[in-house]
PDB file of N, CA and C in Angstrom:
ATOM      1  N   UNK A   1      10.039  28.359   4.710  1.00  0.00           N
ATOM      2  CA  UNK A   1       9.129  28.311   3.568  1.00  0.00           C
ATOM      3  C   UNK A   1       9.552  27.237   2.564  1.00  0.00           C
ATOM      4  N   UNK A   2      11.067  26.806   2.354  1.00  0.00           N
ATOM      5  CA  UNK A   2      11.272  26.527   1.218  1.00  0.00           C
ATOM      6  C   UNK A   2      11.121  24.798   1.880  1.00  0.00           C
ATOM      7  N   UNK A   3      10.730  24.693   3.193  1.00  0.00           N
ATOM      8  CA  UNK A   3      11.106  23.051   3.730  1.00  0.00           C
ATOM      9  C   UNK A   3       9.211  22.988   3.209  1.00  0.00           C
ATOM     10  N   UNK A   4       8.451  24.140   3.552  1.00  0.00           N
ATOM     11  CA  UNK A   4       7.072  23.613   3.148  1.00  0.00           C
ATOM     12  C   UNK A   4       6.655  23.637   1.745  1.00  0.00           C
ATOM     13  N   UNK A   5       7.374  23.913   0.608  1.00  0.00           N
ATOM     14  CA  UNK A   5       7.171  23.880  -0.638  1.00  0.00           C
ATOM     15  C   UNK A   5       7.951  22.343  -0.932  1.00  0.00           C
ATOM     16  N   UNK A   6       9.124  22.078  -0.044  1.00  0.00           N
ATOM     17  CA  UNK A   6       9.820  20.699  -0.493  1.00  0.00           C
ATOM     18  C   UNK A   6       8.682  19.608   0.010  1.00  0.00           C
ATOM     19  N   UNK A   7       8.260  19.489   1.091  1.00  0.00           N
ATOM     20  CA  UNK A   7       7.191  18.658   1.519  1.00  0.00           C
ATOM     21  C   UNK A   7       6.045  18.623   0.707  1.00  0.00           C
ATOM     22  N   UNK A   8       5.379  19.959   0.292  1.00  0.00           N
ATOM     23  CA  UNK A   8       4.343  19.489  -0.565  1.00  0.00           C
ATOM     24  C   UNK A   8       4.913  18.983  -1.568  1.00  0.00           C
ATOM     25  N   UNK A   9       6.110  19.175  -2.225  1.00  0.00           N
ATOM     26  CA  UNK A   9       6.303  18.274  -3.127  1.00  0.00           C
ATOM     27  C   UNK A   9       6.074  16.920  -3.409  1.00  0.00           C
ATOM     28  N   UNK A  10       6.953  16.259  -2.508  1.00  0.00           N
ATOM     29  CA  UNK A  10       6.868  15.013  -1.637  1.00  0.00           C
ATOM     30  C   UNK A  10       5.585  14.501  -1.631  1.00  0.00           C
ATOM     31  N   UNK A  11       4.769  15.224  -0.917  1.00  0.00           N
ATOM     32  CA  UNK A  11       3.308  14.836  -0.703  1.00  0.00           C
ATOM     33  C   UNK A  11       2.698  14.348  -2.196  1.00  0.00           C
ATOM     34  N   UNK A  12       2.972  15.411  -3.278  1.00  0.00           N
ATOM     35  CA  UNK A  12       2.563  15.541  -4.540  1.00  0.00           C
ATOM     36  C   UNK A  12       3.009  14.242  -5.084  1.00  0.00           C
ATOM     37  N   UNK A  13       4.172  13.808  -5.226  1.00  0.00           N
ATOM     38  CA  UNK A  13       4.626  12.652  -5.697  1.00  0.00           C
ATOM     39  C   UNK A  13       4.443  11.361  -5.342  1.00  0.00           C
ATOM     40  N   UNK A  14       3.898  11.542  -3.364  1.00  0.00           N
ATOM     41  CA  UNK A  14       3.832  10.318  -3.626  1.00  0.00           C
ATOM     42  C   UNK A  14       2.263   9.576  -3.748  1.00  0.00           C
ATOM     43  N   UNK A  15       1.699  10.756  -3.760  1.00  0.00           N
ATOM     44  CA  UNK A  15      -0.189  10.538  -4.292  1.00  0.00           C
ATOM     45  C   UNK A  15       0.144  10.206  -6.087  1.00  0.00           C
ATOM     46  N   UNK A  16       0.740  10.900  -6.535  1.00  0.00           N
ATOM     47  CA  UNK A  16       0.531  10.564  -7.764  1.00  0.00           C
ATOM     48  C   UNK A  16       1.016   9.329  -8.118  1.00  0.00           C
ATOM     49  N   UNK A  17       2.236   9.111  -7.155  1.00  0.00           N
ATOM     50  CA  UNK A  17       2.273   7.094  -7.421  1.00  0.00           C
ATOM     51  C   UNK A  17       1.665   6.255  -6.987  1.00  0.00           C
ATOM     52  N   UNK A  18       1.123   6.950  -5.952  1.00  0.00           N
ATOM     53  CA  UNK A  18      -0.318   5.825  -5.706  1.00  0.00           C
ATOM     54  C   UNK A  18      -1.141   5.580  -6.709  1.00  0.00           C
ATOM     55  N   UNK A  19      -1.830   6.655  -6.881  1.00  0.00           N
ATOM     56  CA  UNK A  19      -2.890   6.464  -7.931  1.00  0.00           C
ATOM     57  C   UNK A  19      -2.482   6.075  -9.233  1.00  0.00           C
ATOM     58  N   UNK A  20      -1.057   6.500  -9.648  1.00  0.00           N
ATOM     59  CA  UNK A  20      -0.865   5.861 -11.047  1.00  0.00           C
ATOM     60  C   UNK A  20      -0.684   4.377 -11.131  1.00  0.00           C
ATOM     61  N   UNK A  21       0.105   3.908 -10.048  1.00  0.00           N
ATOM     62  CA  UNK A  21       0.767   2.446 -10.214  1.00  0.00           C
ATOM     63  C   UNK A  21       0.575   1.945  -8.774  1.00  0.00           C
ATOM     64  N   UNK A  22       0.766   2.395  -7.515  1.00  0.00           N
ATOM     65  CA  UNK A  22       0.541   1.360  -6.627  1.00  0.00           C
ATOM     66  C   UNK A  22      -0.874   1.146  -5.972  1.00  0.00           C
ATOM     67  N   UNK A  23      -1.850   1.903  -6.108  1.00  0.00           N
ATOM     68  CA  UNK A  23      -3.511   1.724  -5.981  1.00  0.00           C
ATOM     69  C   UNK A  23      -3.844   0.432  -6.729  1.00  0.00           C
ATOM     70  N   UNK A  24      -3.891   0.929  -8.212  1.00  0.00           N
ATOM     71  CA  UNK A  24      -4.262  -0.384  -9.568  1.00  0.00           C
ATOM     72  C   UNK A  24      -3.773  -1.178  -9.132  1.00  0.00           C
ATOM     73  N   UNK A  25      -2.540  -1.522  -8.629  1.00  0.00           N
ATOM     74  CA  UNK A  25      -1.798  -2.833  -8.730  1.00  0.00           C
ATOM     75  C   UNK A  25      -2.221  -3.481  -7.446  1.00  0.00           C
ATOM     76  N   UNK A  26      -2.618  -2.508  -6.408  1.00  0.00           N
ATOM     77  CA  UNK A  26      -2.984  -3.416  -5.129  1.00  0.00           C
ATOM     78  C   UNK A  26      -4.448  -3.425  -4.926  1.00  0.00           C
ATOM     79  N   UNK A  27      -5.459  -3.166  -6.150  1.00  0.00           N
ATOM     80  CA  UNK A  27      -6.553  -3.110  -6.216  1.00  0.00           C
ATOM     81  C   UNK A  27      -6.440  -4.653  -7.312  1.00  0.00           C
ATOM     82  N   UNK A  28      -5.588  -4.768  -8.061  1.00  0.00           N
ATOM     83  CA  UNK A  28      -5.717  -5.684  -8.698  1.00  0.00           C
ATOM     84  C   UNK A  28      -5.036  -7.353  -8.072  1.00  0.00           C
ATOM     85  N   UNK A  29      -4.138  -7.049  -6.853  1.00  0.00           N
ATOM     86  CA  UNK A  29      -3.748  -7.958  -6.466  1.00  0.00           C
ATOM     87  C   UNK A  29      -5.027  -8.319  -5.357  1.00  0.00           C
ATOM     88  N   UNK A  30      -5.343  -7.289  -4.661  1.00  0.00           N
ATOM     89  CA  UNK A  30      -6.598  -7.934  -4.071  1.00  0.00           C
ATOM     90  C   UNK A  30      -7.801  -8.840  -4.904  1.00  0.00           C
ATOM     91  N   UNK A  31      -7.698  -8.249  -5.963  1.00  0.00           N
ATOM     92  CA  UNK A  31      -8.683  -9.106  -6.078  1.00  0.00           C
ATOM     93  C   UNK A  31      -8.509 -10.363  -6.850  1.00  0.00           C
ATOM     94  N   UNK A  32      -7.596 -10.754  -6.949  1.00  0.00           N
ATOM     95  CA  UNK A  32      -6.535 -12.080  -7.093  1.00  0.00           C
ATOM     96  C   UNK A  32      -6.996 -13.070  -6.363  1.00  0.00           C
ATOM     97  N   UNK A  33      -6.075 -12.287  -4.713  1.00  0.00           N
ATOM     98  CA  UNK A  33      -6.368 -12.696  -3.530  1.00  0.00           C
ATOM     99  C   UNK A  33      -7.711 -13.428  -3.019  1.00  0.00           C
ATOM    100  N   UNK A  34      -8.679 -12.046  -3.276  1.00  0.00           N
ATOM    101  CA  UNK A  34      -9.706 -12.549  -2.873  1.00  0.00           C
ATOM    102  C   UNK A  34     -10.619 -13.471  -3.793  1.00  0.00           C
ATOM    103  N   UNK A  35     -10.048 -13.889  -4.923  1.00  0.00           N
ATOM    104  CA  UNK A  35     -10.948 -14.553  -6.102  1.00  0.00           C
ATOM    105  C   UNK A  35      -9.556 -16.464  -5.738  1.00  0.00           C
ATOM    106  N   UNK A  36      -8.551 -16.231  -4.363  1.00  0.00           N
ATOM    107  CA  UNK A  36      -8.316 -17.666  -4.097  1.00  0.00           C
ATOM    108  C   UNK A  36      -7.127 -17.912  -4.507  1.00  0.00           C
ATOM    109  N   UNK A  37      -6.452 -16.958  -5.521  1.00  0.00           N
ATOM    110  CA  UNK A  37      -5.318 -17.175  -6.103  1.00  0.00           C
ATOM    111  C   UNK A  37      -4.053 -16.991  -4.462  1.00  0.00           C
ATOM    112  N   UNK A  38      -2.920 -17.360  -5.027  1.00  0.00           N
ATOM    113  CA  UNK A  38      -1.525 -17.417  -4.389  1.00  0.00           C
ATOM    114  C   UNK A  38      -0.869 -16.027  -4.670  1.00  0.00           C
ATOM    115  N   UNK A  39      -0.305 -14.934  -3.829  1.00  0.00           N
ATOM    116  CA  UNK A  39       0.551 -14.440  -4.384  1.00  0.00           C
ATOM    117  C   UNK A  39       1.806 -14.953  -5.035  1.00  0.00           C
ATOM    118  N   UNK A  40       2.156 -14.377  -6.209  1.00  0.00           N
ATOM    119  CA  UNK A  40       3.534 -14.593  -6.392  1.00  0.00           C
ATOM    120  C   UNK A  40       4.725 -14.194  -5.701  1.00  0.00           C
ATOM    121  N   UNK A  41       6.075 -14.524  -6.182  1.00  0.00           N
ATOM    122  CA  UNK A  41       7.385 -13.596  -5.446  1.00  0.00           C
ATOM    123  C   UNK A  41       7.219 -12.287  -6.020  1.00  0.00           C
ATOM    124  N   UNK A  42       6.881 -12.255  -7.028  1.00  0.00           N
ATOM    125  CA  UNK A  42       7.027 -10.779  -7.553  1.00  0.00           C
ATOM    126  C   UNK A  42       5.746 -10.277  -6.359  1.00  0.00           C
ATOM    127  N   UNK A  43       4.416 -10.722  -6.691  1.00  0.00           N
ATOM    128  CA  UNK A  43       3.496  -9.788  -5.747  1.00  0.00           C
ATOM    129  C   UNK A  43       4.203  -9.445  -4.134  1.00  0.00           C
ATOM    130  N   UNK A  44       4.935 -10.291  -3.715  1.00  0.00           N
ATOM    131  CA  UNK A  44       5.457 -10.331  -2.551  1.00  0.00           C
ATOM    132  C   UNK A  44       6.184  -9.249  -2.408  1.00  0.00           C
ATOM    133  N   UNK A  45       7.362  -9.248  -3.285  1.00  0.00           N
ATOM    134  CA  UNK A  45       8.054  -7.552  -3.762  1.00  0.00           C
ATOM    135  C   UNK A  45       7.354  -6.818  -3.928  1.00  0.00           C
ATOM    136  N   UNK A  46       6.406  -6.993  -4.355  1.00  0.00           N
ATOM    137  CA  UNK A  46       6.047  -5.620  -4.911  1.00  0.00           C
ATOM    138  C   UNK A  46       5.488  -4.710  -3.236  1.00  0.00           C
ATOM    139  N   UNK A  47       4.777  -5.657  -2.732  1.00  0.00           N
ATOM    140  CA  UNK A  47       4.013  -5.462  -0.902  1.00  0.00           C
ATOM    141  C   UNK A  47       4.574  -5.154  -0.164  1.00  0.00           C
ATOM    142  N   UNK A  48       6.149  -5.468  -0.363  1.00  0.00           N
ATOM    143  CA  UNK A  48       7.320  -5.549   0.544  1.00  0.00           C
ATOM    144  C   UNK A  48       7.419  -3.361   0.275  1.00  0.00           C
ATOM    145  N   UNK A  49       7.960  -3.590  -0.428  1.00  0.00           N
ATOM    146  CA  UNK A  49       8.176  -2.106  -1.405  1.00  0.00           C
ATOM    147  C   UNK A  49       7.454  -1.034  -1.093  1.00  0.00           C
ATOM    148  N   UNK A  50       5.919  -1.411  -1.613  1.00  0.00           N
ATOM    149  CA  UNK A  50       4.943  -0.589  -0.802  1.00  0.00           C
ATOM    150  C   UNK A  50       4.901  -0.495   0.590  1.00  0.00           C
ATOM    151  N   UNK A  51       4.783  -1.214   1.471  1.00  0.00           N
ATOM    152  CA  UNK A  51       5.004  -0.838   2.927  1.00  0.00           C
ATOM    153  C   UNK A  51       6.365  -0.314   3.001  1.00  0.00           C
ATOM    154  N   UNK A  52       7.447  -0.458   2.699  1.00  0.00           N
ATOM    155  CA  UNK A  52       8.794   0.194   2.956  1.00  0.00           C
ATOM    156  C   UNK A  52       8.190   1.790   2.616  1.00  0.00           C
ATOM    157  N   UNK A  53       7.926   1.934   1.566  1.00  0.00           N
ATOM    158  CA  UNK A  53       7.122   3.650   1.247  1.00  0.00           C
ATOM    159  C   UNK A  53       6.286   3.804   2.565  1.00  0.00           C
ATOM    160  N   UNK A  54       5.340   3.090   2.320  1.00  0.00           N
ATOM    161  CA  UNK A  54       4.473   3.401   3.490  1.00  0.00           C
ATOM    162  C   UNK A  54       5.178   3.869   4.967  1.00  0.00           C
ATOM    163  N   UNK A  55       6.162   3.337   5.214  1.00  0.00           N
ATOM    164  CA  UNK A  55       6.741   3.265   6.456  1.00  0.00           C
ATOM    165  C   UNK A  55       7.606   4.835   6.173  1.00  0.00           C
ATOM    166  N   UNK A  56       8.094   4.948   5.317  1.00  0.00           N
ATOM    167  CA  UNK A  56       9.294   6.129   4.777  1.00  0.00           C
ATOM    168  C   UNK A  56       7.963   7.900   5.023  1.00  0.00           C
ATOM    169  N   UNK A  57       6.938   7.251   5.005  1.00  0.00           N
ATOM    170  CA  UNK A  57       5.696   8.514   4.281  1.00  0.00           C
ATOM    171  C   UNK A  57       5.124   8.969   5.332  1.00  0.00           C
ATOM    172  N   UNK A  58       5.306   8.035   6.769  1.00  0.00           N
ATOM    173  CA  UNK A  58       4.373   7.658   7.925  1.00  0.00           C
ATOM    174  C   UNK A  58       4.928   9.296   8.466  1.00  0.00           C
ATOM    175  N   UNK A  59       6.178   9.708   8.421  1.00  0.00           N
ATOM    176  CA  UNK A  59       5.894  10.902   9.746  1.00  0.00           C
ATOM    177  C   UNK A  59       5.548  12.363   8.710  1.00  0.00           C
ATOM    178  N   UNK A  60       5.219  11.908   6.980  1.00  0.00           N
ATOM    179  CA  UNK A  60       4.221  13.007   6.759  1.00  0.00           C
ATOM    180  C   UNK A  60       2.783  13.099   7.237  1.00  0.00           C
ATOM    181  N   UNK A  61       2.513  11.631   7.288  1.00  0.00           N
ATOM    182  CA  UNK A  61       0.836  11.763   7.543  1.00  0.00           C
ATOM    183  C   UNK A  61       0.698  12.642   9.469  1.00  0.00           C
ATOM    184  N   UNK A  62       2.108  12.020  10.206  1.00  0.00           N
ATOM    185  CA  UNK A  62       2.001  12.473  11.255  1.00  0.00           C
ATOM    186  C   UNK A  62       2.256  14.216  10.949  1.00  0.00           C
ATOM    187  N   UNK A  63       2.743  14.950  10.678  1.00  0.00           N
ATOM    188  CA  UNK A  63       2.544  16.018  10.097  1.00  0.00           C
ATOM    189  C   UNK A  63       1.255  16.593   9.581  1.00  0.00           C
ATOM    190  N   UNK A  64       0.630  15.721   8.724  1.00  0.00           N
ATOM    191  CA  UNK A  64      -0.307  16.586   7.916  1.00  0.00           C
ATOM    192  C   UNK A  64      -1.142  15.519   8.323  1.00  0.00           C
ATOM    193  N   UNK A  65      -2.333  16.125   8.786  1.00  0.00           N
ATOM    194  CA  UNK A  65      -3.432  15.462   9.517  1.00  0.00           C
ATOM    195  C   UNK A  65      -4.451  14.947   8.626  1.00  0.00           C
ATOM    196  N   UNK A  66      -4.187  15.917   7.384  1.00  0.00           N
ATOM    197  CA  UNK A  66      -5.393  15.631   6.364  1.00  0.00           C
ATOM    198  C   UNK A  66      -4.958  14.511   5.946  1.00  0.00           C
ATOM    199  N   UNK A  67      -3.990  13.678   5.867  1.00  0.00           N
ATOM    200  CA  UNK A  67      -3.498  12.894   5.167  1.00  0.00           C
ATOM    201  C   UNK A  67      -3.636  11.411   5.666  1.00  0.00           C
ATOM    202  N   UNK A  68      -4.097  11.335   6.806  1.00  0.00           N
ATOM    203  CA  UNK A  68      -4.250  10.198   7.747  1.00  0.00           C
ATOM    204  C   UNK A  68      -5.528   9.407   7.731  1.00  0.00           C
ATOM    205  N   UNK A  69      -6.370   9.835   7.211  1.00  0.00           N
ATOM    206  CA  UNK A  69      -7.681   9.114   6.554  1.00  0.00           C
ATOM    207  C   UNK A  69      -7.305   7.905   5.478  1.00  0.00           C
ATOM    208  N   UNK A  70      -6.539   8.995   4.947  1.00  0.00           N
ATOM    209  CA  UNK A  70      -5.867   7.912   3.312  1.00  0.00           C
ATOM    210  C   UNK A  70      -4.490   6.690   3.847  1.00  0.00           C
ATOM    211  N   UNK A  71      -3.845   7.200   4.561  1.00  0.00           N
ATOM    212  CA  UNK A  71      -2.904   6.673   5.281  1.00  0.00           C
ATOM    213  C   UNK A  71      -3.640   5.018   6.010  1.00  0.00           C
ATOM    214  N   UNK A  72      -5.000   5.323   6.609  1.00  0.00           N
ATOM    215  CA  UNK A  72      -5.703   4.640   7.478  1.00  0.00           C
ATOM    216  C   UNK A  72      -6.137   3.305   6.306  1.00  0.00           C
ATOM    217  N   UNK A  73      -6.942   3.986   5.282  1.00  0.00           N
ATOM    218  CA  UNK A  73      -7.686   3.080   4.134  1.00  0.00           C
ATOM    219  C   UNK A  73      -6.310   2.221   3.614  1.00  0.00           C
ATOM    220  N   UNK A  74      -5.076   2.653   3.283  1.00  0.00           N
ATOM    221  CA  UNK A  74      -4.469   1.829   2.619  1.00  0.00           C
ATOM    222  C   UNK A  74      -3.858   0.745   3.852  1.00  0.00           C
ATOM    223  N   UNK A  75      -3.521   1.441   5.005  1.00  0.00           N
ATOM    224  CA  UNK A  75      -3.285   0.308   5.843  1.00  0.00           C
ATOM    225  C   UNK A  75      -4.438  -0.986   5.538  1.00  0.00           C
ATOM    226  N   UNK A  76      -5.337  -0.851   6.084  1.00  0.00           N
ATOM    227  CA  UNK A  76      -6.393  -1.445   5.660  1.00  0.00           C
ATOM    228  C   UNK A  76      -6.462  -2.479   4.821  1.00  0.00           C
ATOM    229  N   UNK A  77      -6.235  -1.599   3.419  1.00  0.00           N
ATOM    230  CA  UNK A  77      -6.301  -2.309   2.336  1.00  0.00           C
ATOM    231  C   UNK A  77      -5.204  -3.446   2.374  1.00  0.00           C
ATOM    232  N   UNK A  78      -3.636  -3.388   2.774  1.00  0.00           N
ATOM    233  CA  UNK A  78      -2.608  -4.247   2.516  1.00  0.00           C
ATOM    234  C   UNK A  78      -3.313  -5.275   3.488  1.00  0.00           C
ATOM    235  N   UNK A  79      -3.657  -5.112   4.955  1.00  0.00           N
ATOM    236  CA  UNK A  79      -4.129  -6.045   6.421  1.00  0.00           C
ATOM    237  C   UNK A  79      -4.900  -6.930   5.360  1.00  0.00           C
ATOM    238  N   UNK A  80      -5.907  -6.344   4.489  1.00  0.00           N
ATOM    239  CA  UNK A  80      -7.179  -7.403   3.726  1.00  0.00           C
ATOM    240  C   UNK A  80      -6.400  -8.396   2.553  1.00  0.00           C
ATOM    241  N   UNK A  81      -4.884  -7.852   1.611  1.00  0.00           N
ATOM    242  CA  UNK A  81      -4.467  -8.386   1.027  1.00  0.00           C
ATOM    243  C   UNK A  81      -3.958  -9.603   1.332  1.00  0.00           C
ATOM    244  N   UNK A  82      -2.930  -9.109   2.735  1.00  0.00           N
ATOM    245  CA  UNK A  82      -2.130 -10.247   3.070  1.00  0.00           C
ATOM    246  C   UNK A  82      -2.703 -10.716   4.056  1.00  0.00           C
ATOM    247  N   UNK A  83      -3.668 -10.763   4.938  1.00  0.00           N
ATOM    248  CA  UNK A  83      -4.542 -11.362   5.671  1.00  0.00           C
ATOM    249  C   UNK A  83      -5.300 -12.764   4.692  1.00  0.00           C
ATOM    250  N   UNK A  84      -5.949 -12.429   3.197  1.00  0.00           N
ATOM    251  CA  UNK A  84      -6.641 -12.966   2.258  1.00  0.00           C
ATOM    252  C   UNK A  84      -5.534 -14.161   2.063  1.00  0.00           C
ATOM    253  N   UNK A  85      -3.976 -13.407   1.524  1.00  0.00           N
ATOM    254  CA  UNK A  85      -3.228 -14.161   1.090  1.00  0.00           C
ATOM    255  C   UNK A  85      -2.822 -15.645   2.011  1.00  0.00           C
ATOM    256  N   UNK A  86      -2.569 -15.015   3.017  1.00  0.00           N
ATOM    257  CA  UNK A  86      -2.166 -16.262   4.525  1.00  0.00           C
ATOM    258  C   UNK A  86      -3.154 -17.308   4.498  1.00  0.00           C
ATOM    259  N   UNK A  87      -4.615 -17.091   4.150  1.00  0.00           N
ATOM    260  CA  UNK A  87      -5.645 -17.917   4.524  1.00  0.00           C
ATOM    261  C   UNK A  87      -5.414 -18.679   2.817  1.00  0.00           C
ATOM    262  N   UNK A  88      -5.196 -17.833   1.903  1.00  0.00           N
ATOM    263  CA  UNK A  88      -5.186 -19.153   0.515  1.00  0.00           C
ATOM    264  C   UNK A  88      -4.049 -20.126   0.482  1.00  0.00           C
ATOM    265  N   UNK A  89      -2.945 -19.212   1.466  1.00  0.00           N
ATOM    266  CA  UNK A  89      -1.890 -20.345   1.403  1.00  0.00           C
ATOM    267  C   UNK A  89      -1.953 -21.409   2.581  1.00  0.00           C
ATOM    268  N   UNK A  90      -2.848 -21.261   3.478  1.00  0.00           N
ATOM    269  CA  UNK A  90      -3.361 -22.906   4.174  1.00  0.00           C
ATOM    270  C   UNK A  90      -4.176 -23.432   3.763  1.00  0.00           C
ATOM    271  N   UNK A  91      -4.655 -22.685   2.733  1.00  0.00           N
ATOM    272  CA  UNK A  91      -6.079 -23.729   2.115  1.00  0.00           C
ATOM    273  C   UNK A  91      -4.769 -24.649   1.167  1.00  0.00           C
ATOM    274  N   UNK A  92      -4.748 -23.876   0.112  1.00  0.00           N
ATOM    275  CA  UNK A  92      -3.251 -24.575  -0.710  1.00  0.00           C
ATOM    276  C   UNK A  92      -2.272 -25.759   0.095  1.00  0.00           C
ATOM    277  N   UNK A  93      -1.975 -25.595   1.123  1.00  0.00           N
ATOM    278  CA  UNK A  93      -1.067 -26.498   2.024  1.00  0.00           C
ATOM    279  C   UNK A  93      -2.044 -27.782   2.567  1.00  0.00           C
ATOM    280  N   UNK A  94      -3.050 -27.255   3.017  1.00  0.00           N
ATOM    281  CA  UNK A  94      -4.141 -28.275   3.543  1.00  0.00           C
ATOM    282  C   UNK A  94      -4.611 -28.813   2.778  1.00  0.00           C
TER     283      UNK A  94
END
């Protein structure tokens, strides 16, 4: 009981850092991205960071099934960031 009250914890914390600080910030770097800009080093850290979570979070979503929808969209979302980003930095080079 007390490993499924520690997990929802977990779960609890790390939705609420999504939505407080790493959603906004990768809602706002996308659209950086997609408005042509360069990431910075910092944006780079910051992407780096988030997927390290992402990667650390991966065998809750495998656990909790409900959780793999959201798991799916943010993959997603980083593929469109740094996919966006790669293509401004050959436009930039070219």
């Amino acid at each position: 009981m007390s490993n499924d009250i520690e997990e929802t914890g977990m779960i609890e914390a790390l939705l609420q850092r999504l939505n407080d600080f790493r959603l906004p910030r990768l809602l706002e770097l996308k659209e950086r991205v997609d408005a042509g800009e360069a990431m910075s080093e910092y944006d780079i850290e910051f992407l780096e960071g988030v997927l390290e979570d992402a990667h650390r979070a991966a065998p809750l979503a495998d656990r909790h099934k409900e959780l793999q929808p959201l798991a799916a969209k943010m993959t997603a979302l980083y593929h469109e960031i740094t996919s966006k980003a790669l293509e401004n930095e050959a436009k930039n080079k070219g």
